[in-house]
N, C-alpha and C. Protein backbone atom coordinates (compact mmCIF):
# COMPACT_ATOMS: atom_id res chain seq x y z
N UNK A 1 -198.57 -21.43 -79.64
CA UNK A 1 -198.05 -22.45 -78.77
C UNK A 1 -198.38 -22.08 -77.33
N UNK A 2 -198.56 -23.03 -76.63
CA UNK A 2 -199.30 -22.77 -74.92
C UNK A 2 -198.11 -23.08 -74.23
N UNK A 3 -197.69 -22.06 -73.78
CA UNK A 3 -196.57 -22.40 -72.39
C UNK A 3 -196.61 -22.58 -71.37
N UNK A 4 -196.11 -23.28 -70.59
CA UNK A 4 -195.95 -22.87 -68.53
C UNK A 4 -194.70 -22.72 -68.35
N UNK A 5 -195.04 -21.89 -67.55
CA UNK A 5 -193.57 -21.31 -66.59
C UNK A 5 -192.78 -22.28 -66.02
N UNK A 6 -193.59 -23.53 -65.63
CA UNK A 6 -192.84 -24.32 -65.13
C UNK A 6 -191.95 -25.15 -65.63
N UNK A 7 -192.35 -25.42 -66.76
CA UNK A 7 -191.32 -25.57 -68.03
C UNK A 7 -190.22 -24.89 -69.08
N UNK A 8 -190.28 -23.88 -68.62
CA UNK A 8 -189.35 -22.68 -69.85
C UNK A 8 -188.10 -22.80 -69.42
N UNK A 9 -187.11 -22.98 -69.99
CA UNK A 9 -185.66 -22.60 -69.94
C UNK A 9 -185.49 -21.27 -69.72
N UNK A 10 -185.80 -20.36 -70.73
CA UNK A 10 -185.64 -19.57 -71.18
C UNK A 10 -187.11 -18.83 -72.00
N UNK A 11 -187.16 -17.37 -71.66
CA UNK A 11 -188.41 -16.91 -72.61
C UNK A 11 -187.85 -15.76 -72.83
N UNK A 12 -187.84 -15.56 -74.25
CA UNK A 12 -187.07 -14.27 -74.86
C UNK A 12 -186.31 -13.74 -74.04
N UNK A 13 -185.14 -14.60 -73.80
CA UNK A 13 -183.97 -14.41 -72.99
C UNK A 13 -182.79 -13.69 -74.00
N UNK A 14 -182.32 -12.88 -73.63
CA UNK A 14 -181.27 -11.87 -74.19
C UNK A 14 -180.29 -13.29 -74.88
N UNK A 15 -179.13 -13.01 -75.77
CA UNK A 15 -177.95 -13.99 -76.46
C UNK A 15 -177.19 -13.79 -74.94
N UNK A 16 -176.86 -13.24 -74.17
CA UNK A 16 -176.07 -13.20 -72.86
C UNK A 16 -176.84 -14.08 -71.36
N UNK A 17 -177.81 -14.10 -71.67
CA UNK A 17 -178.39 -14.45 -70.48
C UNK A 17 -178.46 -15.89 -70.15
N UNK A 18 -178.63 -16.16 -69.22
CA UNK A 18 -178.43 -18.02 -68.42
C UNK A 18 -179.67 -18.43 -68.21
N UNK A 19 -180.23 -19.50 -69.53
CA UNK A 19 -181.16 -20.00 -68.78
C UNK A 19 -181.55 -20.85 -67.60
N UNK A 20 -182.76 -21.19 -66.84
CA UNK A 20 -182.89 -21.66 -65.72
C UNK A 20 -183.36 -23.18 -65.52
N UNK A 21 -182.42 -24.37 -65.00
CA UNK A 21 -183.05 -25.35 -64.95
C UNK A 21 -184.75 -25.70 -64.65
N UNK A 22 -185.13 -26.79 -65.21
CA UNK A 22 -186.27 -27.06 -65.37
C UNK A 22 -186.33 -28.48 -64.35
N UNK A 23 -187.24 -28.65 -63.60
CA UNK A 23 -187.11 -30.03 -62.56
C UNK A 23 -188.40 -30.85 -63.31
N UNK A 24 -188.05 -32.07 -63.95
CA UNK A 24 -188.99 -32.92 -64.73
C UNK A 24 -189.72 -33.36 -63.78
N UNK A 25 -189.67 -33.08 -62.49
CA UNK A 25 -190.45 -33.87 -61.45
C UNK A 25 -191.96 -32.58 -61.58
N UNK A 26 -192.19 -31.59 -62.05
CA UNK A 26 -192.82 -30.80 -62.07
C UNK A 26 -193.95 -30.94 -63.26
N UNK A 27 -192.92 -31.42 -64.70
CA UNK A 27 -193.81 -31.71 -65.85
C UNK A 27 -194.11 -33.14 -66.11
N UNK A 28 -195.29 -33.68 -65.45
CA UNK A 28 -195.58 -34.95 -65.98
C UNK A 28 -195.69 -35.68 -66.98
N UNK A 29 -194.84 -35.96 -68.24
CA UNK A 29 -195.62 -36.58 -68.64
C UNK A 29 -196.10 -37.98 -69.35
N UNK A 30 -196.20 -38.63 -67.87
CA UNK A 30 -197.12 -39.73 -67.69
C UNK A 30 -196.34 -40.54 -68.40
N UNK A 31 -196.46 -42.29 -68.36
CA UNK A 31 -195.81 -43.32 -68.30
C UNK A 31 -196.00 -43.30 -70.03
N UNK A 32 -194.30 -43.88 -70.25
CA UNK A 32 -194.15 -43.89 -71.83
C UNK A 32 -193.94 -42.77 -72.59
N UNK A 33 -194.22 -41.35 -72.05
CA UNK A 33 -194.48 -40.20 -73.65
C UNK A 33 -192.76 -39.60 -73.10
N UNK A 34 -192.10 -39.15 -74.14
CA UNK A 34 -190.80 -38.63 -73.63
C UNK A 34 -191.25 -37.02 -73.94
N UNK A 35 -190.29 -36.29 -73.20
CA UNK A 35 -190.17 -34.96 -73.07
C UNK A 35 -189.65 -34.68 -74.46
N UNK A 36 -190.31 -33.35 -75.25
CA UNK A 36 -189.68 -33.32 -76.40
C UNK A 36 -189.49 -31.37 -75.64
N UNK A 37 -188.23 -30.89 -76.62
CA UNK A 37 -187.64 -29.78 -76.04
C UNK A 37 -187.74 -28.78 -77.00
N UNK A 38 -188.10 -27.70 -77.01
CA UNK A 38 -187.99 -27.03 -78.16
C UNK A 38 -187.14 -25.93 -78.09
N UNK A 39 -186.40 -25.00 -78.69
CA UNK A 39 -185.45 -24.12 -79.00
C UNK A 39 -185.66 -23.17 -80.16
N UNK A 40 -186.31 -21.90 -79.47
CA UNK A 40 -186.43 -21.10 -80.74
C UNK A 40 -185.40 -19.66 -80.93
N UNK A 41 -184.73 -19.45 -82.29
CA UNK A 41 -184.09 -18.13 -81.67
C UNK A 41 -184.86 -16.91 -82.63
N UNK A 42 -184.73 -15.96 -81.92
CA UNK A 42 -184.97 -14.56 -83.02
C UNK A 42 -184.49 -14.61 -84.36
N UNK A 43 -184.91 -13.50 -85.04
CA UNK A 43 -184.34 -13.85 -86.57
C UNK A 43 -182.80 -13.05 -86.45
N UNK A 44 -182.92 -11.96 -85.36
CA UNK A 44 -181.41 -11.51 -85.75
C UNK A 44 -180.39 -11.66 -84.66
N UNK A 45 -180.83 -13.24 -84.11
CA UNK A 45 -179.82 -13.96 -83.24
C UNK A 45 -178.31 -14.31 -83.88
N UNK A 46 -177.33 -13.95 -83.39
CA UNK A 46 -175.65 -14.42 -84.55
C UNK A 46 -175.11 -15.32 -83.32
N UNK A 47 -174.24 -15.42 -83.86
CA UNK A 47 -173.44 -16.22 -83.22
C UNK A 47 -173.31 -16.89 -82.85
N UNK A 48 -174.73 -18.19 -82.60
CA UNK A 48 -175.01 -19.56 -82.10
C UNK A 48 -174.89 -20.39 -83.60
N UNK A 49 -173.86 -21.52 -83.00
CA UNK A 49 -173.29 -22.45 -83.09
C UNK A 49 -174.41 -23.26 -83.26
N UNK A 50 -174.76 -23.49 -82.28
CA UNK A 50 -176.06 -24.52 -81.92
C UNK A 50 -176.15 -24.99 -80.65
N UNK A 51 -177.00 -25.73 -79.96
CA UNK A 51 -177.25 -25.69 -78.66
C UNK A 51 -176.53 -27.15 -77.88
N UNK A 52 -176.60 -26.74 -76.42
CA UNK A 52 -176.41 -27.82 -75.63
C UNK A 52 -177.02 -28.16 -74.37
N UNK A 53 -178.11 -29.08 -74.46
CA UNK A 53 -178.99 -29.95 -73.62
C UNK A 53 -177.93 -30.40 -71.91
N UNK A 54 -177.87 -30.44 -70.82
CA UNK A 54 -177.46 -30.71 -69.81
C UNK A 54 -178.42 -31.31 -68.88
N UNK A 55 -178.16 -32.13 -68.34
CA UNK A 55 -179.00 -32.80 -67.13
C UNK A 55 -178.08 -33.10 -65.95
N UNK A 56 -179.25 -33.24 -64.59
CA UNK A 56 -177.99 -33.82 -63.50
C UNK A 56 -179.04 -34.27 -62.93
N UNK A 57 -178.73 -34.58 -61.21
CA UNK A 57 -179.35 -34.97 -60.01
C UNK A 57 -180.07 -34.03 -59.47
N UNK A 58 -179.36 -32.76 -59.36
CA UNK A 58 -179.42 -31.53 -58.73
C UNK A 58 -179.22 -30.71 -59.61
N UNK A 59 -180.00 -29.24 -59.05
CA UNK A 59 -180.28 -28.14 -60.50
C UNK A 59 -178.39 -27.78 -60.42
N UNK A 60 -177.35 -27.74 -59.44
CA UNK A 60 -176.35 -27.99 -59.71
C UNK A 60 -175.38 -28.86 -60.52
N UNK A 61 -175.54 -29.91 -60.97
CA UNK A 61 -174.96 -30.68 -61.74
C UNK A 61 -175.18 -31.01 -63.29
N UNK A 62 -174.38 -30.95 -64.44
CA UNK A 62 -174.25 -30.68 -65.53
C UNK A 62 -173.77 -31.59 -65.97
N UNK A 63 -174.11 -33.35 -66.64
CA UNK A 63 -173.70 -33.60 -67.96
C UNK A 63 -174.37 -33.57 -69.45
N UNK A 64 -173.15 -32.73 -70.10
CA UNK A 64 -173.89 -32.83 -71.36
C UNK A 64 -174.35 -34.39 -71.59
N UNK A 65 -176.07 -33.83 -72.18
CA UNK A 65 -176.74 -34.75 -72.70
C UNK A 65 -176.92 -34.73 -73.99
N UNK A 66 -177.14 -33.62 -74.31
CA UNK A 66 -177.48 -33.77 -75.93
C UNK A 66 -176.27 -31.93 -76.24
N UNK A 67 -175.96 -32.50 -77.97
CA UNK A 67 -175.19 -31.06 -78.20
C UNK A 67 -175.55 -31.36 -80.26
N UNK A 68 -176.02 -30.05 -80.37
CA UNK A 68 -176.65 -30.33 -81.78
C UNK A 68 -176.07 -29.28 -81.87
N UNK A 69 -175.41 -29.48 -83.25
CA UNK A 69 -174.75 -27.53 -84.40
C UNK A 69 -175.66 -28.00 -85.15
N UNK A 70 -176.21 -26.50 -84.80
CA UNK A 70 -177.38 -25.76 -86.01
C UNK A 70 -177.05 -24.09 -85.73
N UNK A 71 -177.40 -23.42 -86.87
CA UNK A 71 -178.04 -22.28 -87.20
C UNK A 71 -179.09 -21.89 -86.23
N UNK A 72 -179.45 -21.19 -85.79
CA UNK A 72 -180.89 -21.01 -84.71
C UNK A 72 -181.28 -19.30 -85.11
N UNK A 73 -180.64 -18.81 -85.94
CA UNK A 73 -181.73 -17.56 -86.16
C UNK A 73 -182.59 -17.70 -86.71
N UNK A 74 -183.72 -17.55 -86.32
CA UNK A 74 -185.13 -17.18 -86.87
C UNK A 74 -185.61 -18.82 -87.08
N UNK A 75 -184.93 -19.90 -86.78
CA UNK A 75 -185.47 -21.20 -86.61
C UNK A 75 -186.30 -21.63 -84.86
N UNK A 76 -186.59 -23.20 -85.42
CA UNK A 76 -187.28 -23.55 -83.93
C UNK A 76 -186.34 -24.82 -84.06
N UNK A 77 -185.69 -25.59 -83.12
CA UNK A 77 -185.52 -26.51 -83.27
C UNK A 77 -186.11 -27.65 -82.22
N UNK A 78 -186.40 -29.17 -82.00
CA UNK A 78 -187.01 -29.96 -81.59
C UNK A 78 -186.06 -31.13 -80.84
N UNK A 79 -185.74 -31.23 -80.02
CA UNK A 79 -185.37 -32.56 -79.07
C UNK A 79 -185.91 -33.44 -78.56
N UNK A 80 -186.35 -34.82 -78.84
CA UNK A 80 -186.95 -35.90 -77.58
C UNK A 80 -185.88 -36.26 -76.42
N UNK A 81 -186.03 -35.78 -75.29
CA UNK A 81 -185.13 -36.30 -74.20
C UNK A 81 -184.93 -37.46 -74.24
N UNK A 82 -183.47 -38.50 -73.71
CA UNK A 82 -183.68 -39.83 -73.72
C UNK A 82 -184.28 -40.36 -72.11
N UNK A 83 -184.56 -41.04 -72.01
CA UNK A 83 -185.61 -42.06 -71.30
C UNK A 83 -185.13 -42.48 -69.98
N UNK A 84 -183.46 -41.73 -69.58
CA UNK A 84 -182.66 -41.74 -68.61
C UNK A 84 -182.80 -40.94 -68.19
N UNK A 85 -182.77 -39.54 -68.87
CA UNK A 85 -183.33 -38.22 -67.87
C UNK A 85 -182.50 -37.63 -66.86
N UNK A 86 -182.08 -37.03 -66.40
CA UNK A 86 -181.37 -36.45 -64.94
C UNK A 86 -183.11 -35.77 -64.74
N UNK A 87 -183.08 -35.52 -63.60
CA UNK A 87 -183.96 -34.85 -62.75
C UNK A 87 -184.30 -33.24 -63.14
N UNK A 88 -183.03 -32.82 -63.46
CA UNK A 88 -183.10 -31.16 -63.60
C UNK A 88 -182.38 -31.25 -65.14
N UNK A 89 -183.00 -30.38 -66.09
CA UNK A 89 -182.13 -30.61 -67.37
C UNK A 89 -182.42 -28.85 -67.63
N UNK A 90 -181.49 -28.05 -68.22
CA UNK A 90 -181.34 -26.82 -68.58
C UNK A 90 -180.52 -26.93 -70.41
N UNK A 91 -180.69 -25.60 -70.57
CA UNK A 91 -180.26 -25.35 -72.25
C UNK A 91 -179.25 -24.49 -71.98
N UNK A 92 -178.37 -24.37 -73.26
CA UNK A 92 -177.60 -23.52 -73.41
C UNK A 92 -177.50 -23.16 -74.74
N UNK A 93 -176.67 -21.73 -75.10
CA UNK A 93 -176.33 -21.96 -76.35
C UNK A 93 -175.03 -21.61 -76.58
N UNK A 94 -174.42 -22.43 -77.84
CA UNK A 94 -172.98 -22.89 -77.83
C UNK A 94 -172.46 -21.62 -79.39
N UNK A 95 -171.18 -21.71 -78.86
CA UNK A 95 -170.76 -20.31 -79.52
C UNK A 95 -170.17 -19.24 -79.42
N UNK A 96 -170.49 -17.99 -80.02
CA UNK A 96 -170.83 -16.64 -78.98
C UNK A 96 -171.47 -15.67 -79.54
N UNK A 97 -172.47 -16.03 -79.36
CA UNK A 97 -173.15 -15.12 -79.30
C UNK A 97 -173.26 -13.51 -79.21
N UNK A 98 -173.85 -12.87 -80.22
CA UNK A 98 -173.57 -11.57 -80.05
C UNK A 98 -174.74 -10.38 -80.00
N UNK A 99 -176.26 -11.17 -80.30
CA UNK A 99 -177.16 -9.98 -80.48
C UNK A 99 -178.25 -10.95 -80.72
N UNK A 100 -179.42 -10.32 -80.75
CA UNK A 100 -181.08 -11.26 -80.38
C UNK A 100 -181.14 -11.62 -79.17
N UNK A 101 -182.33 -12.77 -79.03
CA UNK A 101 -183.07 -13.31 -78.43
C UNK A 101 -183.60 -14.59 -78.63
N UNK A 102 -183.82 -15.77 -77.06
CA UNK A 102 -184.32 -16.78 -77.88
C UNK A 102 -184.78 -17.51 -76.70
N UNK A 103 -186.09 -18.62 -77.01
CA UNK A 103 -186.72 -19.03 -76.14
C UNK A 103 -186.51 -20.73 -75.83
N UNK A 104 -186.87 -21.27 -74.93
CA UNK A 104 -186.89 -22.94 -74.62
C UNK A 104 -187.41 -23.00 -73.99
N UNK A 105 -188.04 -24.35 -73.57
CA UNK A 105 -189.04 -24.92 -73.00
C UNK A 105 -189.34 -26.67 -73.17
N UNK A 106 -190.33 -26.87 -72.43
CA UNK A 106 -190.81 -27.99 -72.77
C UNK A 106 -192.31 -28.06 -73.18
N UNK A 107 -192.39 -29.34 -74.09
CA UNK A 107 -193.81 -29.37 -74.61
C UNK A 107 -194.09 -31.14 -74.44
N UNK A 108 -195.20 -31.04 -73.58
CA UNK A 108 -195.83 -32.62 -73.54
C UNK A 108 -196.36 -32.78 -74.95
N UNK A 109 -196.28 -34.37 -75.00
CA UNK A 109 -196.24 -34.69 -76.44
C UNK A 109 -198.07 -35.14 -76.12
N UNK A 110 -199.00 -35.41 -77.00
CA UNK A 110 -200.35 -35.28 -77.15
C UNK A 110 -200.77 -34.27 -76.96
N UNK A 111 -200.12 -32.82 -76.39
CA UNK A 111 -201.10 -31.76 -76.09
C UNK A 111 -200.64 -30.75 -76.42
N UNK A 112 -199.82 -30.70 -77.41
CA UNK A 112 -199.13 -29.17 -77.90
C UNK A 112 -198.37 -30.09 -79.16
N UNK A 113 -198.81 -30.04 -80.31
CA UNK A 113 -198.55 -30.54 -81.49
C UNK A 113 -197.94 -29.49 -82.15
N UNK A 114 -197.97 -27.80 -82.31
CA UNK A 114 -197.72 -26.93 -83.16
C UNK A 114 -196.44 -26.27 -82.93
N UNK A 115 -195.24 -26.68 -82.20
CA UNK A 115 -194.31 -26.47 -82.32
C UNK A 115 -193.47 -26.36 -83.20
C-alpha cells in the first residue's frame, strides 16, 4: 500500500498514543470520489472496542462522525467518509486499550485499490 504523510492519522502508533488530524483540504480527491479511511491494528493489539471517526471546522473541534465496534487486532478495516465532511477529520480508538500498535490514513479511491 502507498502512503503520504499528509494523509496518516496515525503510523504504527503505540495503543496509548493520539493520532493527528488530517486537513482534507490537502488530499484532493477531485469532484465526486469520497475519501475512503482505512484502520489497521497489529495482531497483538487488545483492548479496542472499535474505532471512532471525528470531524470539525478546525483541527480543534470534534463531532463524532462515524463510530464502528469491531475487533481490530491483526485486521484492516475500511470507511467511505460522508459527502459533508468537516475540514479536519482524525481517528481514534474506542475502549482501552492495552498493548500493540496500529495505523490510519487515507486512500484516494482510483489509485490505491489494495487496501
Amino acid at each position: 500500500m502507498i502512503l503520504d504523510a499528509l494523509t496518516l492519522f496515525a503510523n504504527n502508533l503505540a495503543y496509548n498514543g493520539t493520532s493527528v488530524a488530517v486537513d482534507l483540504e490537502t488530499a484532493k480527491a477531485g469532484p465526486g470520489n469520497p475519501f475512503t479511511v482505512f484502520v489497521t491494528g497489529s495482531p497483538d493489539l487488545t483492548g479496542v472496542t472499535g474505532i471512532v471517526i471525528t470531524d470539525g471546522a478546525t483541527k480543534a473541534a470534534a463531532d463524532s462522525l462515524i463510530t464502528h465496534t469491531a475487533a481490530l487486532a491483526g485486521k484492516t478495516l475500511q470507511f467511505e467518509l460522508p459527502s459533508d465532511v468537516g475540514r479536519y477529520v482524525k481517528v481514534a480508538l474506542a475502549g482501552t486499550p492495552s498493548k500493540g500498535t496500529w495505523s490510519a490514513g487515507i486512500v484516494l479511491p482510483g489509485i490505491q485499490t489494495n487496501v
